[in-house]
N, C-alpha and C. Protein backbone atom coordinates (compact mmCIF):
# COMPACT_ATOMS: atom_id res chain seq x y z
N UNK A 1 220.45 222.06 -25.20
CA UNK A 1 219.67 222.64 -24.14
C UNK A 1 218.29 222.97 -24.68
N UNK A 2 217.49 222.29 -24.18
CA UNK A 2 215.99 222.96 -24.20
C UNK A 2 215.59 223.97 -23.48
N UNK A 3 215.59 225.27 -24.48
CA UNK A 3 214.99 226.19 -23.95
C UNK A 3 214.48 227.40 -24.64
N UNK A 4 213.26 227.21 -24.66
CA UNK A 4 212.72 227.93 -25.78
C UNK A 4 212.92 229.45 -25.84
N UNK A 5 213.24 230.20 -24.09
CA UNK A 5 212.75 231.75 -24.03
C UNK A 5 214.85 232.08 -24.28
N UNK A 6 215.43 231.19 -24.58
CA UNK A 6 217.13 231.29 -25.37
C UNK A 6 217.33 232.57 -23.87
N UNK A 7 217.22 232.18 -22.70
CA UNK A 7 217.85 232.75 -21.72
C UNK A 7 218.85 232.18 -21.13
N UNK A 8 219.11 231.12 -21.38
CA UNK A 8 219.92 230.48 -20.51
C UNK A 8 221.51 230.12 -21.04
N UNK A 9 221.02 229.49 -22.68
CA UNK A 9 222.54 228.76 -22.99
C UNK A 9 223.44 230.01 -23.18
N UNK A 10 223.87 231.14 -22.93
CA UNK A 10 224.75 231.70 -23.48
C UNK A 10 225.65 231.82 -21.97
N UNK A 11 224.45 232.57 -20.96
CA UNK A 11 225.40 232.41 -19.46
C UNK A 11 226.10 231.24 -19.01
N UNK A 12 225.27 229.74 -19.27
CA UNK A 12 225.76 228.46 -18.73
C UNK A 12 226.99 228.52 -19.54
N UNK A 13 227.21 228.51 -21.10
CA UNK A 13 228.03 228.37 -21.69
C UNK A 13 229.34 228.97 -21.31
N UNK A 14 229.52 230.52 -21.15
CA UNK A 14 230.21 231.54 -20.15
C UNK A 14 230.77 230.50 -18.95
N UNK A 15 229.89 230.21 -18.27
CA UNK A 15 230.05 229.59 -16.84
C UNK A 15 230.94 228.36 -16.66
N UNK A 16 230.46 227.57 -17.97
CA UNK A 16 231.24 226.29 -17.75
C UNK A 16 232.38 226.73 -18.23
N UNK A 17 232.57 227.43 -19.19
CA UNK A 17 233.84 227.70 -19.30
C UNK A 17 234.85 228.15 -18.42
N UNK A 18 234.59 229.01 -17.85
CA UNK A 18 235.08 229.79 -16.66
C UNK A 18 235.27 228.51 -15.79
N UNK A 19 234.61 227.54 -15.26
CA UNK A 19 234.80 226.78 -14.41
C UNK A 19 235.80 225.58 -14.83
N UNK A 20 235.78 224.80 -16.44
CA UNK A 20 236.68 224.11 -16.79
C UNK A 20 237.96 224.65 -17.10
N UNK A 21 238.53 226.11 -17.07
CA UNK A 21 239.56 226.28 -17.27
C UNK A 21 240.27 226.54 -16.13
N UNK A 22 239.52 226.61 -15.49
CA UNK A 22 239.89 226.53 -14.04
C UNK A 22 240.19 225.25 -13.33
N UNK A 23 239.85 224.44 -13.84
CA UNK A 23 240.00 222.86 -13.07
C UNK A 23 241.65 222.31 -14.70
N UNK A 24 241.92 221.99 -12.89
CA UNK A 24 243.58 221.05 -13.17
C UNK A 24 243.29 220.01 -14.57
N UNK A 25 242.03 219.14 -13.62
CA UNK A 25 242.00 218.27 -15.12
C UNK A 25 241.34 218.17 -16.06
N UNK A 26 240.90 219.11 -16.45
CA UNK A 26 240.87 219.43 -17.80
C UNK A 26 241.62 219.78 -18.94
N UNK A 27 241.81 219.61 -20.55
CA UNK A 27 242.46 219.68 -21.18
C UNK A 27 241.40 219.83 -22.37
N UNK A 28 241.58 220.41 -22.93
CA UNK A 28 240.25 220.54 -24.07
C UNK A 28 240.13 221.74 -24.45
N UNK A 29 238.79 221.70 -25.31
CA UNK A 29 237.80 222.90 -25.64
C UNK A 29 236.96 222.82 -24.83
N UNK A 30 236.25 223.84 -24.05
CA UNK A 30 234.76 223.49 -23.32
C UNK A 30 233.84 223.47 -24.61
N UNK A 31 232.61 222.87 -23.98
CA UNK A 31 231.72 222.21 -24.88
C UNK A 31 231.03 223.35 -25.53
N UNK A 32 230.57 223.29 -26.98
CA UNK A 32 229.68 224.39 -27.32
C UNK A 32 228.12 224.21 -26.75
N UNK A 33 227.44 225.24 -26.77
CA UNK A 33 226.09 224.47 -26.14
C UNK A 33 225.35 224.97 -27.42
N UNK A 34 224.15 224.19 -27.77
CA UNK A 34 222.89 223.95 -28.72
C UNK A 34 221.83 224.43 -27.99
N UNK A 35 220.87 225.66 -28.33
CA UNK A 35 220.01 226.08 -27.77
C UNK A 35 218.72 225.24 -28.65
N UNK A 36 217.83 224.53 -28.47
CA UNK A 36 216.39 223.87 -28.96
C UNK A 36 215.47 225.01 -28.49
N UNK A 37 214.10 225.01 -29.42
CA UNK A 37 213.31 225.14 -28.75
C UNK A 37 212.28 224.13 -28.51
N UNK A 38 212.35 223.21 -29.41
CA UNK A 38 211.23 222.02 -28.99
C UNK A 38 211.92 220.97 -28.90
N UNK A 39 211.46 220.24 -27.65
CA UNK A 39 212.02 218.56 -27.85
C UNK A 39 212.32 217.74 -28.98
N UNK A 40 211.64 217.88 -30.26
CA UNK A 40 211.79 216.95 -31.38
C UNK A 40 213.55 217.57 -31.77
N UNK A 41 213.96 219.05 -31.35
CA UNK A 41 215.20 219.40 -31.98
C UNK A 41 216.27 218.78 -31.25
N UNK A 42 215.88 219.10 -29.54
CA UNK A 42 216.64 218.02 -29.00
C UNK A 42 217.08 216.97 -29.47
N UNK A 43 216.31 216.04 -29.22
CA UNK A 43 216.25 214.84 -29.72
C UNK A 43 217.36 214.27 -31.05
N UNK A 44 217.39 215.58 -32.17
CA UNK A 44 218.24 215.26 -33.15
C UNK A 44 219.99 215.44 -32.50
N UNK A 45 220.21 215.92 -31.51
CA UNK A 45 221.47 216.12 -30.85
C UNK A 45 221.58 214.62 -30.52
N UNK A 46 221.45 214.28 -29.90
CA UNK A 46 221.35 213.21 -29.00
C UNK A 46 221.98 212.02 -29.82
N UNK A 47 222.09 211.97 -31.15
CA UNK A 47 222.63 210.84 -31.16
C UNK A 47 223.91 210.98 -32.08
N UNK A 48 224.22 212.57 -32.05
CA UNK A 48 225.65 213.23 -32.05
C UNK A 48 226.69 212.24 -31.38
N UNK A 49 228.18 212.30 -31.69
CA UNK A 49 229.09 211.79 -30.54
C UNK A 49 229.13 212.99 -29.65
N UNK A 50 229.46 214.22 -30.24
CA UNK A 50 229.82 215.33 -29.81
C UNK A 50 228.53 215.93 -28.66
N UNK A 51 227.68 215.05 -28.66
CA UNK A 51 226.53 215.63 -27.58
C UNK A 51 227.11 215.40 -25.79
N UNK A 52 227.32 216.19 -25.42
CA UNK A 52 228.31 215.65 -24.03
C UNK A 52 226.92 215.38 -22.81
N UNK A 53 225.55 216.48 -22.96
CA UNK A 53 224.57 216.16 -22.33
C UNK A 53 223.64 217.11 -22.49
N UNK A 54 222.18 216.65 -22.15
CA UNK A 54 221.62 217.33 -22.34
C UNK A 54 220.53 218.43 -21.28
N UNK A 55 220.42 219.87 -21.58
CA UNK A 55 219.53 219.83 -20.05
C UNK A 55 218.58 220.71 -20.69
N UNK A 56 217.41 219.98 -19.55
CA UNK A 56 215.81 220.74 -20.27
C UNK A 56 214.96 221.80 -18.53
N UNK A 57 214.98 222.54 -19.26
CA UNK A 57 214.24 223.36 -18.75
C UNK A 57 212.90 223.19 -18.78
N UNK A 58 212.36 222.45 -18.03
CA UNK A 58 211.00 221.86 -18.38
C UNK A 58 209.63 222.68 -18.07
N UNK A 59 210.09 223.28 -17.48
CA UNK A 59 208.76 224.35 -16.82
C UNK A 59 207.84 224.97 -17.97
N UNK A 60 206.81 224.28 -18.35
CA UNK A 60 205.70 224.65 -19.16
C UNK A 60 205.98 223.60 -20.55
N UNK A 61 207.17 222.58 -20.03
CA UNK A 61 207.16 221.37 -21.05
C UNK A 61 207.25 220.49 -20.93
N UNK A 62 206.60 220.36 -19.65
CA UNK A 62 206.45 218.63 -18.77
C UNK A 62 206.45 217.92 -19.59
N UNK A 63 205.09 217.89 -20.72
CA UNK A 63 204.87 216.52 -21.45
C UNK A 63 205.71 216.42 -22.61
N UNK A 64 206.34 217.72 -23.02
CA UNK A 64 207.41 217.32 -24.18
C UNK A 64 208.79 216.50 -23.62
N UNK A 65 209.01 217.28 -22.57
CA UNK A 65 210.39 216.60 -21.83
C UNK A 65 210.04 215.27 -21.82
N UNK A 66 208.67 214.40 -20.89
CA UNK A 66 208.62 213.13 -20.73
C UNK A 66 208.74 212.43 -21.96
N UNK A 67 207.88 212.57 -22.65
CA UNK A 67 207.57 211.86 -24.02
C UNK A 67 209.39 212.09 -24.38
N UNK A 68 210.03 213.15 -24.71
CA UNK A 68 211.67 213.39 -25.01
C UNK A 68 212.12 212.06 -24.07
N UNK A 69 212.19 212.12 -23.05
CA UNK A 69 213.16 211.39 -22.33
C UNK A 69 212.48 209.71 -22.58
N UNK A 70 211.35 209.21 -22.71
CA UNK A 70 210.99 208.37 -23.16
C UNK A 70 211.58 207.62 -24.51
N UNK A 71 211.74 209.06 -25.37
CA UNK A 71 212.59 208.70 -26.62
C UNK A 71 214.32 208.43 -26.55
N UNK A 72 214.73 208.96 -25.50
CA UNK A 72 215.81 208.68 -25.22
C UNK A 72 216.58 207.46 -24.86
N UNK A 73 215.20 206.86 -24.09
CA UNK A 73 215.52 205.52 -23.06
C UNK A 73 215.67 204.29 -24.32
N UNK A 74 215.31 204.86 -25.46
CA UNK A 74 215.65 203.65 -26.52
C UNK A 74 216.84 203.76 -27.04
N UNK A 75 217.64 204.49 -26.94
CA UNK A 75 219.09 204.97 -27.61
C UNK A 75 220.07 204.36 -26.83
N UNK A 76 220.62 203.49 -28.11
CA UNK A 76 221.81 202.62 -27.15
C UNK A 76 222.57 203.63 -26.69
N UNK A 77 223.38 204.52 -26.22
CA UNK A 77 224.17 205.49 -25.64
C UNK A 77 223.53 206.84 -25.58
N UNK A 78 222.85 206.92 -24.51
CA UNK A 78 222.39 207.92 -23.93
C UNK A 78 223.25 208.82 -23.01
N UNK A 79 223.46 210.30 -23.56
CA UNK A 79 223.95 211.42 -22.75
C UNK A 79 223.14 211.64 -21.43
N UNK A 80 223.93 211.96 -20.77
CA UNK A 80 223.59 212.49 -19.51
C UNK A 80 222.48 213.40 -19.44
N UNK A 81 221.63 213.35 -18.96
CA UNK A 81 220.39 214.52 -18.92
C UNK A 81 220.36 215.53 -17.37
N UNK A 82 220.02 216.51 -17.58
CA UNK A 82 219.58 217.58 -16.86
C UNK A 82 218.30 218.03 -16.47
N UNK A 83 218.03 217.82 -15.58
CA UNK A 83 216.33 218.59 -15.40
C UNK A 83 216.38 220.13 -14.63
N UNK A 84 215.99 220.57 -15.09
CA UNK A 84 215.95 222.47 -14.76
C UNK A 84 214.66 222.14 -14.41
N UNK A 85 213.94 222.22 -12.95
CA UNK A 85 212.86 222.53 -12.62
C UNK A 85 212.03 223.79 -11.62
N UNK A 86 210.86 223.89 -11.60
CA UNK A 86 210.41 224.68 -10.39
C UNK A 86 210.16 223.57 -9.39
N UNK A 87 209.93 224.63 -8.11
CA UNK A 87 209.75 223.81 -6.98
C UNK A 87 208.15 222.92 -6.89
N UNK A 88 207.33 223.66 -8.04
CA UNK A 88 206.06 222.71 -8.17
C UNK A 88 206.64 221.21 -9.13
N UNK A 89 207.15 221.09 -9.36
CA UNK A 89 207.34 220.16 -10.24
C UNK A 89 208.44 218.88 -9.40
N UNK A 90 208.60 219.14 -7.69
CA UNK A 90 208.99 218.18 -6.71
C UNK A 90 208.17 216.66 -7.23
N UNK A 91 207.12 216.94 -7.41
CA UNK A 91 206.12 215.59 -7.00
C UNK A 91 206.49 214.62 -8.53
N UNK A 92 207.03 215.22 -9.65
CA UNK A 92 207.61 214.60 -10.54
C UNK A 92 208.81 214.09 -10.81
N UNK A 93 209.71 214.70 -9.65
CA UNK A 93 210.95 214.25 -9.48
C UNK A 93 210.92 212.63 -9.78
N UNK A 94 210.53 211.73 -9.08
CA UNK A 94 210.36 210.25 -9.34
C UNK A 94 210.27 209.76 -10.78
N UNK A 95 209.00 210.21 -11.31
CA UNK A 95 208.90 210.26 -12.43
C UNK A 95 210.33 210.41 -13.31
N UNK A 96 210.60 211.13 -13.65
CA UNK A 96 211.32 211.97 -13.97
C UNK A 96 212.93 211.38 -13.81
N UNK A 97 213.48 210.70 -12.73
CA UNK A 97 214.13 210.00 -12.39
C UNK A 97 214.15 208.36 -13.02
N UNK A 98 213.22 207.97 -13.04
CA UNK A 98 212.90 206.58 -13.84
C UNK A 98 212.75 206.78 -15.27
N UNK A 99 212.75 207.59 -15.72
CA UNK A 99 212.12 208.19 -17.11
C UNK A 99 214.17 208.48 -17.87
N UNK A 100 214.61 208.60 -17.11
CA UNK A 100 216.31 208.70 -17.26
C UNK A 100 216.95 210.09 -17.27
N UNK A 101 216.14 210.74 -16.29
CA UNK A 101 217.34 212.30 -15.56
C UNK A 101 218.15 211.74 -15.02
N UNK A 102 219.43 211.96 -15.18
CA UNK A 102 220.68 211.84 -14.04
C UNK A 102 220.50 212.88 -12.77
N UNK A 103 219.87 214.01 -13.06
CA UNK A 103 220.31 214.73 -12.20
C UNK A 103 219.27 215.95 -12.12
N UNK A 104 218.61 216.67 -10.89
CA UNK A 104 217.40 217.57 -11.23
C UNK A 104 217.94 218.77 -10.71
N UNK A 105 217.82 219.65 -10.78
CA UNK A 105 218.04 221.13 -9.64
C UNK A 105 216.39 221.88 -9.85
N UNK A 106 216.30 222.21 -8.57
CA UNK A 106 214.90 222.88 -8.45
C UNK A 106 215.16 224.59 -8.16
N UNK A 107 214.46 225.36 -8.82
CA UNK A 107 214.21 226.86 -8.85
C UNK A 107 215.66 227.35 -8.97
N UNK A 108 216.45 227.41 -9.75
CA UNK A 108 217.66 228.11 -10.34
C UNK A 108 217.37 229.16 -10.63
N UNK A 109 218.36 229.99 -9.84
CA UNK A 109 217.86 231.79 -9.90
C UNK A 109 218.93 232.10 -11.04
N UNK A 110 220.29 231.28 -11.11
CA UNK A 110 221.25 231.92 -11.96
C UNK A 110 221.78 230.80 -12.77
N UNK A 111 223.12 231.02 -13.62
CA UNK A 111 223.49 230.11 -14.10
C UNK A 111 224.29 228.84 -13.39
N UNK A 112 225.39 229.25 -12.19
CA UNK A 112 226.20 228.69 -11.44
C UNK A 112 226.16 227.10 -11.28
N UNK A 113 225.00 226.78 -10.65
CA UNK A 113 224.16 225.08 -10.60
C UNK A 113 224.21 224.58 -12.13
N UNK A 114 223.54 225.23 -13.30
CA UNK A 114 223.67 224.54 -14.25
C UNK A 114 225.20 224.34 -14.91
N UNK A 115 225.73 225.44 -14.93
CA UNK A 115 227.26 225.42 -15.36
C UNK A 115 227.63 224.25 -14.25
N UNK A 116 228.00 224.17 -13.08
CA UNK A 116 228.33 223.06 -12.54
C UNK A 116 228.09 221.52 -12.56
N UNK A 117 226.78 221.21 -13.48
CA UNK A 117 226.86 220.12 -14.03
C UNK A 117 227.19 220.08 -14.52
N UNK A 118 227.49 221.02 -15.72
CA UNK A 118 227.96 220.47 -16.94
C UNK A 118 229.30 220.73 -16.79
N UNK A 119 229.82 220.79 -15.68
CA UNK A 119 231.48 220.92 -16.20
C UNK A 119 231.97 219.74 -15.56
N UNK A 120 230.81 218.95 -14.43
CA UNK A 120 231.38 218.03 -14.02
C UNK A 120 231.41 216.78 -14.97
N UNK A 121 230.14 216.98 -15.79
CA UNK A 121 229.92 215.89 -16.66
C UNK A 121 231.04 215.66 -17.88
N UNK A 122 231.53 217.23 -18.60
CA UNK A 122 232.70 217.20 -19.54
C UNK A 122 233.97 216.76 -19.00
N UNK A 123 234.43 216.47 -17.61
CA UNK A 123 235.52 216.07 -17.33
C UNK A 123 235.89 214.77 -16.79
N UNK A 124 234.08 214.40 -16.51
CA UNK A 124 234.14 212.68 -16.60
C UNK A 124 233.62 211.88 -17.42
């Protein structure tokens, strides 16, 4: 997880858990999460097996995320990506989408949305 102000991975982490032990098909450990603060740290996850996906909180790291996800698009097996955005950052959605997000959520007040990707992503 990219996120430099380390607000986020401990609730999502909480969350997905709570949500995969709750689902029938699951069988496992839930995933540990990796807090980054700069894209280049990202980046060293990524070509982990154990990387299940990744999500960036991009708000005030547009151009690290792009240039990141740019670096990604060369990696024969690329994890699933996450975009954590604000609602100014709509007009990049496209972008952003071609660039290789699976998936965006705009203005996340809590953890719930992000934990819900990622628990859908660990069970498929």
């Amino acid at each position: 997880m990219l996120d430099p102000t380390r607000r986020w991975a401990a609730p999502v982490a909480t969350q997905t858990s709570l949500l995969l032990l709750a689902e029938p098909l699951f069988s496992g450990r839930p995933p540990e999460f990796e807090t980054c603060d700069t894209a280049r740290d990202v980046f060293l996850f990524c070509d982990q097996e154990s990387t299940v996906g990744i999500i960036l909180l991009i708000d005030g790291l547009e151009r690290d995320c792009l240039s990141l996800l740019g670096r990604l698009s060369r990696l024969p097996l690329r994890p699933p990506v996450l975009a954590v955005c604000r609602e100014r950052h709509t007009e990049l959605l496209p972008t952003l989408l071609e660039a290789g997000v699976d998936a965006a959520l705009f203005d996340v007040v809590n953890d719930v949305p992000i934990a819900a990707w990622c628990a859908r992503i660990t069970i498929h």
